[in-house]
C-alpha atoms as a PDB file:
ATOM      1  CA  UNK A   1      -7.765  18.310   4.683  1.00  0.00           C
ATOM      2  CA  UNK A   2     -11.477  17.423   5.348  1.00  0.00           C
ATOM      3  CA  UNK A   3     -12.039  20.442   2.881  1.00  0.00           C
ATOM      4  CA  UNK A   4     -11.977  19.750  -0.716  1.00  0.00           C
ATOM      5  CA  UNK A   5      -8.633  22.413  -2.009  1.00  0.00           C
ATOM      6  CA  UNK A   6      -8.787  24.304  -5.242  1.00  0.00           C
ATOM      7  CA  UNK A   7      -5.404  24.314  -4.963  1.00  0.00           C
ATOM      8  CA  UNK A   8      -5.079  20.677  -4.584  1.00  0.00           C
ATOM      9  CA  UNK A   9      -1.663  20.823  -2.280  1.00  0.00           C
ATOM     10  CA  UNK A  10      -2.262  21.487   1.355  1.00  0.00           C
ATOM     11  CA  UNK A  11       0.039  20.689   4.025  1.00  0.00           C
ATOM     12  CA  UNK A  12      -0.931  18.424   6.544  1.00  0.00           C
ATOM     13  CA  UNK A  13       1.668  18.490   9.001  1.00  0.00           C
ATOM     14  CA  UNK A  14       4.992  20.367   9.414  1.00  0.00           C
ATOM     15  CA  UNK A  15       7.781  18.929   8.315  1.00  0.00           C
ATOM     16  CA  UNK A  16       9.404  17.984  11.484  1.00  0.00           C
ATOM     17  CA  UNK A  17       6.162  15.647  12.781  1.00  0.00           C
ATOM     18  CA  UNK A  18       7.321  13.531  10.213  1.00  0.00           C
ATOM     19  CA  UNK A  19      10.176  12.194  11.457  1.00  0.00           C
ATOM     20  CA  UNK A  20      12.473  13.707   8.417  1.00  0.00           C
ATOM     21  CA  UNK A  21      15.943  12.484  10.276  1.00  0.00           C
ATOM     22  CA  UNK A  22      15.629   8.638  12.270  1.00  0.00           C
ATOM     23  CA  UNK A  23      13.919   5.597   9.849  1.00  0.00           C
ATOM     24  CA  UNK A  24      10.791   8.053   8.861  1.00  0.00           C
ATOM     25  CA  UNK A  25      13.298   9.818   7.012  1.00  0.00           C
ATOM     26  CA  UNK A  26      15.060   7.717   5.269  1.00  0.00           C
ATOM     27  CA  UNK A  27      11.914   6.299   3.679  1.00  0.00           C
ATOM     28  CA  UNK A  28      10.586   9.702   2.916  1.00  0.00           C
ATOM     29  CA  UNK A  29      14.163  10.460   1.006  1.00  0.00           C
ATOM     30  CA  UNK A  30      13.750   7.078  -0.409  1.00  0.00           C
ATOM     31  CA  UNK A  31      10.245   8.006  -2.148  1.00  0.00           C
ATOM     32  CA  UNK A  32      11.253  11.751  -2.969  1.00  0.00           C
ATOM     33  CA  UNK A  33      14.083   9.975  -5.011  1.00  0.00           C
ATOM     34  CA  UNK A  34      11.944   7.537  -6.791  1.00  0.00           C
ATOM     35  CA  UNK A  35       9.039   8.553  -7.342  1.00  0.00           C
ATOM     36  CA  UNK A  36       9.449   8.551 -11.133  1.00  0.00           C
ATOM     37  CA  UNK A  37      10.032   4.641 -11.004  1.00  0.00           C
ATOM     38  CA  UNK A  38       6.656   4.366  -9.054  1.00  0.00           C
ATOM     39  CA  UNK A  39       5.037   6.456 -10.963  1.00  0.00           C
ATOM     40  CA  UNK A  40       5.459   4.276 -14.059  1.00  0.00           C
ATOM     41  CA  UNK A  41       5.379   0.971 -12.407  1.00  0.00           C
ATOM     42  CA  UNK A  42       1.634   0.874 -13.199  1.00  0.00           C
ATOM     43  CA  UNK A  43       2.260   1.341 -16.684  1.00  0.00           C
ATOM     44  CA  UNK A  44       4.529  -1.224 -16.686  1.00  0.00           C
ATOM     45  CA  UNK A  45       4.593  -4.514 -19.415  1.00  0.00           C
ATOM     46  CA  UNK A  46       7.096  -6.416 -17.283  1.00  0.00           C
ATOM     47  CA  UNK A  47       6.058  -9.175 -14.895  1.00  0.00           C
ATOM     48  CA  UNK A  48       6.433  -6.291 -11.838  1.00  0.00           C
ATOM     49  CA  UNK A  49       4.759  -4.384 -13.425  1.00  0.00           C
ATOM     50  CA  UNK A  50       1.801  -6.203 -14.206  1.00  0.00           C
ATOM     51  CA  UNK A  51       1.792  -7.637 -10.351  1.00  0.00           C
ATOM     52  CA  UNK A  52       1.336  -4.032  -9.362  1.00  0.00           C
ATOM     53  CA  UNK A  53      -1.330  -3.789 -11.697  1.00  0.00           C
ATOM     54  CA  UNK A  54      -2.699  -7.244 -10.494  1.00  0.00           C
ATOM     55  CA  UNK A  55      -2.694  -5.599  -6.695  1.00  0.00           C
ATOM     56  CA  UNK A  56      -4.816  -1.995  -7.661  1.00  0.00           C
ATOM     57  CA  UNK A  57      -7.234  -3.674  -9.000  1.00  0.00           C
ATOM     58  CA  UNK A  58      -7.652  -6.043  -5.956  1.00  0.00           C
ATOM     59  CA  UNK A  59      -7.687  -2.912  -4.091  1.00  0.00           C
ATOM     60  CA  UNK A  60     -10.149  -1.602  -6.665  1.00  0.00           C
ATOM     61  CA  UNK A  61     -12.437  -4.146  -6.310  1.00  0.00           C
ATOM     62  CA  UNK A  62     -12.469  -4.594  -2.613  1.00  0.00           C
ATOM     63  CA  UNK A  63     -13.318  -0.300  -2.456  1.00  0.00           C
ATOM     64  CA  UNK A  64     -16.105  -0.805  -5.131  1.00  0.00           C
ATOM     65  CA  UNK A  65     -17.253  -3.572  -2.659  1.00  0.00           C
ATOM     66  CA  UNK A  66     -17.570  -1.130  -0.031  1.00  0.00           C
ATOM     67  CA  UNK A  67     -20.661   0.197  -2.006  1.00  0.00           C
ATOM     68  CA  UNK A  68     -20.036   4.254  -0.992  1.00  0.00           C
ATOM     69  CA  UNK A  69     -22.676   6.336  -2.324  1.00  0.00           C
ATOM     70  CA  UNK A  70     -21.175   9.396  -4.631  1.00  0.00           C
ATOM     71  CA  UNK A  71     -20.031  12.196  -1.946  1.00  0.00           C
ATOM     72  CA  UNK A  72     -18.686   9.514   0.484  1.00  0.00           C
ATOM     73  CA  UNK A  73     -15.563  10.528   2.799  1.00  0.00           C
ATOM     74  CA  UNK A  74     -12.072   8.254   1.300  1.00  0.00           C
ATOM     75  CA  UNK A  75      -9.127   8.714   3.051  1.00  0.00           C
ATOM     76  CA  UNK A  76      -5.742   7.379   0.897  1.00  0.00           C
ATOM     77  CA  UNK A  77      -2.548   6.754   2.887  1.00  0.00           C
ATOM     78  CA  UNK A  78       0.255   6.531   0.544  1.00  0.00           C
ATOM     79  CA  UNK A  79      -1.156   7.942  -2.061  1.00  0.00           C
ATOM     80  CA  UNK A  80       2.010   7.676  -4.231  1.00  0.00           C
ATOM     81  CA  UNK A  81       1.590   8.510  -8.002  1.00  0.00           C
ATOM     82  CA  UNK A  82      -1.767   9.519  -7.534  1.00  0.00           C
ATOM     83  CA  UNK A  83      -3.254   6.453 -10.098  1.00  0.00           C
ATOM     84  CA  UNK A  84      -5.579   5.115  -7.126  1.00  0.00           C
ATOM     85  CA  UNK A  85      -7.201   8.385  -5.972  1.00  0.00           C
ATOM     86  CA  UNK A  86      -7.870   9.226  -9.676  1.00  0.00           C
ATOM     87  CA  UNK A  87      -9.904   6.133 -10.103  1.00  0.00           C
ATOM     88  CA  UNK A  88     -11.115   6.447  -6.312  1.00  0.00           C
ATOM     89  CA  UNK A  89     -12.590   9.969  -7.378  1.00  0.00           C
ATOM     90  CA  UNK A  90     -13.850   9.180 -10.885  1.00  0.00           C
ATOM     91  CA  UNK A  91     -16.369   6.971  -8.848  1.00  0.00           C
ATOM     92  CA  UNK A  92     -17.947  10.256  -7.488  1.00  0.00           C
ATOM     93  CA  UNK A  93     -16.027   9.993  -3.908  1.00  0.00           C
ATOM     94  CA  UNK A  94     -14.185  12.544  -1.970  1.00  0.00           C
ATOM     95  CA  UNK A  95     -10.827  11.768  -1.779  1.00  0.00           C
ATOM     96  CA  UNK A  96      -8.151  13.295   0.704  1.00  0.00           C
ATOM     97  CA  UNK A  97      -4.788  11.383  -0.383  1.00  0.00           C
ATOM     98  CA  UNK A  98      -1.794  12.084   1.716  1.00  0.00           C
ATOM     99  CA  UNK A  99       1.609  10.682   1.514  1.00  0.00           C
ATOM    100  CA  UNK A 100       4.961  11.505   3.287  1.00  0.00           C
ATOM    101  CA  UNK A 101       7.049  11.755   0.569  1.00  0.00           C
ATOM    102  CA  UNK A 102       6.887  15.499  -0.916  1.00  0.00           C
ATOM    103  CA  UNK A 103       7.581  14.399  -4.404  1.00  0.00           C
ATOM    104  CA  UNK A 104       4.767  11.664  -4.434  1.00  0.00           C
ATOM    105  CA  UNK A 105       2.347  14.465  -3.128  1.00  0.00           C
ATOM    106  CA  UNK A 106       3.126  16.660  -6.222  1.00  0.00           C
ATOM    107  CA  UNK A 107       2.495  13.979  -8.863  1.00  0.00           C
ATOM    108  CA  UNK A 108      -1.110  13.263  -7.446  1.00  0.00           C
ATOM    109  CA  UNK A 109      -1.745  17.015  -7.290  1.00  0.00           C
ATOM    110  CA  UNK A 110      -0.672  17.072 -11.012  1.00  0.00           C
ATOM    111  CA  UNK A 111      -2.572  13.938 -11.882  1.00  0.00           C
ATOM    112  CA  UNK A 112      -5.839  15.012 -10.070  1.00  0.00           C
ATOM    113  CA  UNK A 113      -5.675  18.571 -11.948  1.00  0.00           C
ATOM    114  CA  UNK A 114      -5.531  16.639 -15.460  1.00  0.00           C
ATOM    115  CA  UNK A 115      -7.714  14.836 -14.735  1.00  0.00           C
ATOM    116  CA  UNK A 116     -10.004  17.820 -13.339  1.00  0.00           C
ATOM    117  CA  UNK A 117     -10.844  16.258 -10.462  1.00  0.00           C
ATOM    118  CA  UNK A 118      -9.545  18.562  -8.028  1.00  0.00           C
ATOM    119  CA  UNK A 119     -13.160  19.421  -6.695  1.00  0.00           C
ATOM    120  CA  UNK A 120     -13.186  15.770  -5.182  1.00  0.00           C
ATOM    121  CA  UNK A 121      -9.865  15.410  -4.002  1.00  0.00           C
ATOM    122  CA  UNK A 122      -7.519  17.157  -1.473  1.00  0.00           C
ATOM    123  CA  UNK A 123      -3.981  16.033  -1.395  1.00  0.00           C
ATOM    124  CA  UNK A 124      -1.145  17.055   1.103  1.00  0.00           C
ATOM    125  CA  UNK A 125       1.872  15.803   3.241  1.00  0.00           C
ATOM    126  CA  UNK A 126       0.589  13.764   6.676  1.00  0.00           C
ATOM    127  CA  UNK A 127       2.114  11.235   8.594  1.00  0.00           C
ATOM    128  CA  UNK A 128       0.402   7.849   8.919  1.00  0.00           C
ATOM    129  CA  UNK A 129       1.801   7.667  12.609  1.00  0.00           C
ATOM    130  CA  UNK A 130       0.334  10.164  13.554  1.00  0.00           C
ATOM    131  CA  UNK A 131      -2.961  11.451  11.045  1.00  0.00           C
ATOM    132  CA  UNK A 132      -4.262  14.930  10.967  1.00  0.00           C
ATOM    133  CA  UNK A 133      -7.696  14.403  10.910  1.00  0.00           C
ATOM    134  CA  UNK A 134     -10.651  13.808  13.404  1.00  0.00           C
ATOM    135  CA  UNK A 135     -12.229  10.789  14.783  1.00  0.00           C
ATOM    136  CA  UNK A 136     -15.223   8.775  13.241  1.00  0.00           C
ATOM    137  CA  UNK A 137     -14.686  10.985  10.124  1.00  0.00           C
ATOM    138  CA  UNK A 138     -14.036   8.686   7.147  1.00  0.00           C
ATOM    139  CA  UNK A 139     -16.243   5.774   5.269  1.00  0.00           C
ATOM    140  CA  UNK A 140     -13.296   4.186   3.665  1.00  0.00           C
ATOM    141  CA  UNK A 141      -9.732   4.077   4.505  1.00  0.00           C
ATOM    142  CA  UNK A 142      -7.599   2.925   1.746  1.00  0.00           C
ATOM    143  CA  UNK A 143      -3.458   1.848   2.331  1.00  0.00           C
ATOM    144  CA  UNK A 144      -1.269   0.546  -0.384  1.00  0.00           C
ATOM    145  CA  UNK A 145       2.159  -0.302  -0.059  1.00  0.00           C
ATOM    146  CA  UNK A 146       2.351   1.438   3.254  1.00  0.00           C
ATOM    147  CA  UNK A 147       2.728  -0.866   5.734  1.00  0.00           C
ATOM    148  CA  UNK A 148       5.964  -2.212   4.851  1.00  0.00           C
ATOM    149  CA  UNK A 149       7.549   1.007   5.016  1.00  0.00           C
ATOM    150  CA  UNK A 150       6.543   1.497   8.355  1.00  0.00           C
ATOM    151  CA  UNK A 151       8.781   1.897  11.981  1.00  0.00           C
ATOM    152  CA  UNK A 152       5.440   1.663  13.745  1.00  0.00           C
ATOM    153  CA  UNK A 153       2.724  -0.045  11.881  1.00  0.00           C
ATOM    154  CA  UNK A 154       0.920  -1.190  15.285  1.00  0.00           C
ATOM    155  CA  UNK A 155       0.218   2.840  15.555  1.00  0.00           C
ATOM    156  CA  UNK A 156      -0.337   3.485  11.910  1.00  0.00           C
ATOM    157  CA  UNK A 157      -3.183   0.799  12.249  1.00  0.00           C
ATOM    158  CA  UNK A 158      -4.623   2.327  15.225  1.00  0.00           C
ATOM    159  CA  UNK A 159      -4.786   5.651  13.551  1.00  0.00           C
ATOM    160  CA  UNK A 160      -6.103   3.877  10.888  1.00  0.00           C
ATOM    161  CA  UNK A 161      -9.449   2.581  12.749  1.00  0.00           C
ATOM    162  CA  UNK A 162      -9.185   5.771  14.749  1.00  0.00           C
ATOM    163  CA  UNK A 163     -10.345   7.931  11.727  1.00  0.00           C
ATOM    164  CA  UNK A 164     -12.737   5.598  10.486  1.00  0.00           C
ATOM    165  CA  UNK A 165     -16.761   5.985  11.457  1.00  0.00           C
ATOM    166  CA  UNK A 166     -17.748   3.028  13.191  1.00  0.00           C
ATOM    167  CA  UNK A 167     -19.174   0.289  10.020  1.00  0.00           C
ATOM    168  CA  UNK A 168     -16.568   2.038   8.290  1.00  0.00           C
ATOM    169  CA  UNK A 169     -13.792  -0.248   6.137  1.00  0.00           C
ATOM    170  CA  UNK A 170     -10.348  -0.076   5.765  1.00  0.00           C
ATOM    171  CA  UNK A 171      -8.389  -1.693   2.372  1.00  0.00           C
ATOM    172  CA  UNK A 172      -4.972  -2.347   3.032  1.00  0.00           C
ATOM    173  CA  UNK A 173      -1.971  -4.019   1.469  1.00  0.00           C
ATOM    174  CA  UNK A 174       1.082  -5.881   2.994  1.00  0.00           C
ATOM    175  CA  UNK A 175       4.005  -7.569   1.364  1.00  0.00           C
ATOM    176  CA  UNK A 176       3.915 -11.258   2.208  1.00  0.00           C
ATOM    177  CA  UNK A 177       6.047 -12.868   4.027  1.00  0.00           C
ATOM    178  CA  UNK A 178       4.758 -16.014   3.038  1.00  0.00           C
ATOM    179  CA  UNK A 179       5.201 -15.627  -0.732  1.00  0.00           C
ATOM    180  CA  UNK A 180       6.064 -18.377  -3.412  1.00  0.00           C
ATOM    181  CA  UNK A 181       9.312 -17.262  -3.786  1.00  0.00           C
ATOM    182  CA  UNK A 182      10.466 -17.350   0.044  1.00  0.00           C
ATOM    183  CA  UNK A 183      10.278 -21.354   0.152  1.00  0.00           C
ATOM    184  CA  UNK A 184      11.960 -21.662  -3.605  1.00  0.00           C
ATOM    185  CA  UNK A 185      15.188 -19.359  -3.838  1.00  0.00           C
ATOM    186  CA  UNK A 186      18.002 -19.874  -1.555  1.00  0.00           C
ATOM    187  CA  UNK A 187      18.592 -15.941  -1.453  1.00  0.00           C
ATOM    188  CA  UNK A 188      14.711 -15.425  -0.203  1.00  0.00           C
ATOM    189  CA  UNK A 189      14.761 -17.554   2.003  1.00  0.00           C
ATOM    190  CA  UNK A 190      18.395 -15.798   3.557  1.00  0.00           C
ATOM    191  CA  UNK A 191      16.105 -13.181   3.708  1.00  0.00           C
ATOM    192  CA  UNK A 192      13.430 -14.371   6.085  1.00  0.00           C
ATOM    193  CA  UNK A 193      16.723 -15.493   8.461  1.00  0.00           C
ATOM    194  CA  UNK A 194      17.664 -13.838  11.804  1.00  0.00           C
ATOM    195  CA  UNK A 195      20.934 -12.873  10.218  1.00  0.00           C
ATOM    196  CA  UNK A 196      18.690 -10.710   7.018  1.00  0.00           C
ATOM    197  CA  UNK A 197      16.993  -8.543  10.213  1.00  0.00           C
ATOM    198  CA  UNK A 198      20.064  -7.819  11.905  1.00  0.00           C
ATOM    199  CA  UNK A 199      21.844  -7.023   8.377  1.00  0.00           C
ATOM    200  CA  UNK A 200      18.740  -4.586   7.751  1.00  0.00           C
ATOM    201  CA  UNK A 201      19.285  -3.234  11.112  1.00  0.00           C
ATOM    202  CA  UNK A 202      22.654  -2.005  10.219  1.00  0.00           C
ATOM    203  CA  UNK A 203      21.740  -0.638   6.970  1.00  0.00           C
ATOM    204  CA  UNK A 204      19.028   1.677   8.613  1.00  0.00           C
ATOM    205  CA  UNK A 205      21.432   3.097  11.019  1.00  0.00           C
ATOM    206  CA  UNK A 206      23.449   3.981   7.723  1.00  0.00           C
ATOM    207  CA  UNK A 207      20.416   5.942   6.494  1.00  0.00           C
ATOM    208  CA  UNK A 208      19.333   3.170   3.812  1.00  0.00           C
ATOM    209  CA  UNK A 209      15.439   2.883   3.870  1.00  0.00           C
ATOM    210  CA  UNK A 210      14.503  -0.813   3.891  1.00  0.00           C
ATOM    211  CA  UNK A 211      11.073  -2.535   3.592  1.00  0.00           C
ATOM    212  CA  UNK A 212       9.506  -5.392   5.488  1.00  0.00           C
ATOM    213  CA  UNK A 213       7.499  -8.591   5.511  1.00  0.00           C
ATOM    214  CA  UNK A 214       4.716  -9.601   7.128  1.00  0.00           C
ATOM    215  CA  UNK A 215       2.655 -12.723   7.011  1.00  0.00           C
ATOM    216  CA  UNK A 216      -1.073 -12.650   6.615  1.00  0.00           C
ATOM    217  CA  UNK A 217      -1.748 -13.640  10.316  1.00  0.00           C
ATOM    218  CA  UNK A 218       0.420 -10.888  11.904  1.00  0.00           C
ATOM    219  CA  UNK A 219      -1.517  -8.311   9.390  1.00  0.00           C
ATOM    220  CA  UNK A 220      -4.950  -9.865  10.792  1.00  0.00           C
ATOM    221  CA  UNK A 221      -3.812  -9.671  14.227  1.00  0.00           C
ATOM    222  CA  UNK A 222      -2.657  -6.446  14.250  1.00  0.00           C
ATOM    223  CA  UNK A 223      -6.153  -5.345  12.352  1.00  0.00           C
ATOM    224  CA  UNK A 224      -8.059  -7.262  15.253  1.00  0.00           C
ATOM    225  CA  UNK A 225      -6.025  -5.652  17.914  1.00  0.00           C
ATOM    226  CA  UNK A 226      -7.710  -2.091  16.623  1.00  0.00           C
ATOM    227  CA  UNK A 227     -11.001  -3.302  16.612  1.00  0.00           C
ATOM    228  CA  UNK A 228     -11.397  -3.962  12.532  1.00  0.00           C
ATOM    229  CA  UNK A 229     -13.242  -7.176  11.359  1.00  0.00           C
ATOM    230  CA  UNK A 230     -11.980  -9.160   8.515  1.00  0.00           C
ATOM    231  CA  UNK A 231     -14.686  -9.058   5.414  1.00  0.00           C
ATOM    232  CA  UNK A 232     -12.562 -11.135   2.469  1.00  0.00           C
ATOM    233  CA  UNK A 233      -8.956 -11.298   1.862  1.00  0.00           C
ATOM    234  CA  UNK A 234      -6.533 -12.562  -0.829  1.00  0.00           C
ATOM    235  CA  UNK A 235      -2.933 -12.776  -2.227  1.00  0.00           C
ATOM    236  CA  UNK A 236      -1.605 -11.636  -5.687  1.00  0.00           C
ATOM    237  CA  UNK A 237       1.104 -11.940  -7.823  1.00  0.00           C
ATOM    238  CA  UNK A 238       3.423 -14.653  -7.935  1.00  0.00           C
ATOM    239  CA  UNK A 239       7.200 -13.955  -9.298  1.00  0.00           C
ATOM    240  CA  UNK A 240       9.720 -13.556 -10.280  1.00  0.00           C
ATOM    241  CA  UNK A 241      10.785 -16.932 -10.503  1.00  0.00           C
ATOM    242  CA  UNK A 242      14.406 -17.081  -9.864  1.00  0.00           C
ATOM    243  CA  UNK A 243      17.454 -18.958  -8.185  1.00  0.00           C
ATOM    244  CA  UNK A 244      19.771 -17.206  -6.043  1.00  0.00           C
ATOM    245  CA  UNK A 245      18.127 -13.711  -7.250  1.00  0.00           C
ATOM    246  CA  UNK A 246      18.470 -14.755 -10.899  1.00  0.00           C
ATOM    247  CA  UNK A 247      15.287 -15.014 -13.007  1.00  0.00           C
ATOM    248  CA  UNK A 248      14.992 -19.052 -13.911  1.00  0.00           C
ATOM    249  CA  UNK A 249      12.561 -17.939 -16.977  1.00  0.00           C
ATOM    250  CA  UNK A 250      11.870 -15.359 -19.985  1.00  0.00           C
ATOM    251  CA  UNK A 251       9.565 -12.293 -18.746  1.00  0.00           C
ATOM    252  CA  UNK A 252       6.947 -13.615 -21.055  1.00  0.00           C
ATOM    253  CA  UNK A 253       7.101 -16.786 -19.657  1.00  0.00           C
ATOM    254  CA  UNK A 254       6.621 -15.232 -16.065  1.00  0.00           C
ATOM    255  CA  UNK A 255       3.548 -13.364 -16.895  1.00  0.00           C
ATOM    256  CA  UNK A 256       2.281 -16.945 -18.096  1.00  0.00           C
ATOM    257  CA  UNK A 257       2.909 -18.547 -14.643  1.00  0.00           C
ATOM    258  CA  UNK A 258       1.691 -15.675 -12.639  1.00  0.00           C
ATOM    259  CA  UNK A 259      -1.363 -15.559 -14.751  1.00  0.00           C
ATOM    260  CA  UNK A 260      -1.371 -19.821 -14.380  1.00  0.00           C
ATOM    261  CA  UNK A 261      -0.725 -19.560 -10.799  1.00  0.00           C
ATOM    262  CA  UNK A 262      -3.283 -16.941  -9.977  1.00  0.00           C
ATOM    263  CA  UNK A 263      -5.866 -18.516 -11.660  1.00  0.00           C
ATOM    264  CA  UNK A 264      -5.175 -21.641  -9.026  1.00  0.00           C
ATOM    265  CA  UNK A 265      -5.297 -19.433  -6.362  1.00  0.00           C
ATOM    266  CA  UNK A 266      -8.104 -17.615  -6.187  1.00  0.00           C
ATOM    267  CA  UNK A 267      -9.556 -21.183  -6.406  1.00  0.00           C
ATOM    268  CA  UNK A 268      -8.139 -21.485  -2.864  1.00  0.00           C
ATOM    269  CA  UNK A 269      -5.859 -24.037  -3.936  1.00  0.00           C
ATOM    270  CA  UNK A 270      -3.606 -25.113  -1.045  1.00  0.00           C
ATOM    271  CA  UNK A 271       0.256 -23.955  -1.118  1.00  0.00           C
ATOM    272  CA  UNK A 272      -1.122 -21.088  -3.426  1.00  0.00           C
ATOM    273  CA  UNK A 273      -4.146 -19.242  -1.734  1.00  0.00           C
ATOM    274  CA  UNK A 274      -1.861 -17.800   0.317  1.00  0.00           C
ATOM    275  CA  UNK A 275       1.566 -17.332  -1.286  1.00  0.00           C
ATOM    276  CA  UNK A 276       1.031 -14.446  -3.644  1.00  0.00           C
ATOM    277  CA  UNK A 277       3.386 -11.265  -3.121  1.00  0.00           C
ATOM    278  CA  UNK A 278       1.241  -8.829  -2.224  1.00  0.00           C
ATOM    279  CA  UNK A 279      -1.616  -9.792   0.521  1.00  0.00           C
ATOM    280  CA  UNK A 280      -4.961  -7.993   0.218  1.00  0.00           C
ATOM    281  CA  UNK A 281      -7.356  -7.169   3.199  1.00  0.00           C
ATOM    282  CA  UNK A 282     -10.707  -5.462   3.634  1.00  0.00           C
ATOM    283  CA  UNK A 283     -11.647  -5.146   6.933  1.00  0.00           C
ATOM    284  CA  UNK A 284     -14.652  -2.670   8.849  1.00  0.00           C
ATOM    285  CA  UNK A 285     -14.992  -0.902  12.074  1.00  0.00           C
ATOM    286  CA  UNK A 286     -17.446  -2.640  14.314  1.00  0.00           C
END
């Protein structure tokens, strides 16, 4: 994988490293199912939509604020639809994108090829548990949408600094825990309950891949605990405003708010600064 691929679809790891039955598996099935819906999520004109879109470019801006030089080493974890390792390479880096669902894999390989920018990246199937790739070896690490997902994300971290050089950073996304909506609807806030863990408990031992929360503390510690310093960080997105699940206004109206309430935020407004859906870090290897 540290080899850009002509053929833009190596394997990283056989199938059975990545935990295909047990919780690996069901996300991977998850994904392989899906990945049409996440694929056009980032084309989307609905307020989820545009919150993804509102999250890449956070993540865009805090990789342009690495300041690579053209040729420098990117590793993406979770590639998905391939949309952030296209703009990742059009800057001139090398890009190897892995993800651990099969069917996310191919639509980056296909997205990189029309895009003709297979000489800069390599994409394949890895585990994030457990990445193929050496030590000190990458200048930016770059993890959307991953960590929830995870069984392990205390080792997915590690590996994470692991493969960086040292001064190198890491860009990472987590789903908040401590977003808007968990203090205003009676069904999120069920959902941060003891009772919501143990229900998600039995649902995984039915095979049903479920995501988690995290606030932006436990996401700092755990990027401390690996040796990464925190550069800037930020939340984004705020919606859908709803009661008991239902949405309380028009999608127009919602893009309004979120637009309103971002603004506010990025002020460092208190109750805001931190309540977004999606929290943003960029962090470096000392």
């Amino acid at each position: 994988m540290s080899q850009r691929s002509n053929e833009n679809d190596t394997e990283c790891s056989a199938p059975d490293d990545l935990g295909r039955t047990g919780i690996q598996g069901h996300v991977n099935r998850h994904f392989d199912s899906t990945a049409s819906y996440w694929d056009g999520i980032y084309r989307g004109a609905d307020l989820q939509g545009v919150i993804y879109q509102q999250r890449q470019a956070a993540v865009l801006d805090y990789a342009a604020a690495a300041a690579l030089p053209p040729g420098a080493r990117v590793l993406e974890i979770g590639c998905g639809a391939g949309h952030i390792t296209v703009r990742l390479a059009e800057r001139g880096l090398l890009v190897d994108a892995i993800d651990s669902s099969q069917a996310m894999v191919d639509i980056t390989a296909t997205r990189t090829r029309d895009a003709e920018l297979q000489e800069r990246v390599s994409v394949g199937v890895a585990d994030v548990h457990a990445l193929p790739f050496e030590s000190d070896h990458f200048d930016l690490v770059v993890a959307v949408g991953v960590i929830p997902w995870l069984h392990s994300p205390g080792d997915a971290v590690g590996e994470m600094a692991r493969v960086l050089r040292p001064a190198g950073q890491l860009v990472l996304t987590a789903d908040n825990r401590a977003r808007l909506i968990s203090f205003t609807d009676p069904r999120a806030i069920l959902a941060l309950s003891p009772l919501k863990r143990v229900y998600d408990t039995l649902r995984k031992q039915k095979g049903v891949a479920t995501s988690r929360l995290d606030s932006p503390r436990s996401i700092d510690r755990l990027l401390q605990h690996v040796g990464l310093c925190l550069i800037e960080r930020r939340t984004v997105g705020f919606g859908p405003l709803s009661f008991l699940g239902l949405p309380v206004v028009s999608n127009r109206q919602g893009i309004r708010i979120n637009r309103r309430l971002q603004e506010l935020a990025d002020r460092g407004t208190p109750g805001l600064k931190w309540t977004g859906w999606h929290y943003v870090v960029r962090a470096q290897k000392a």
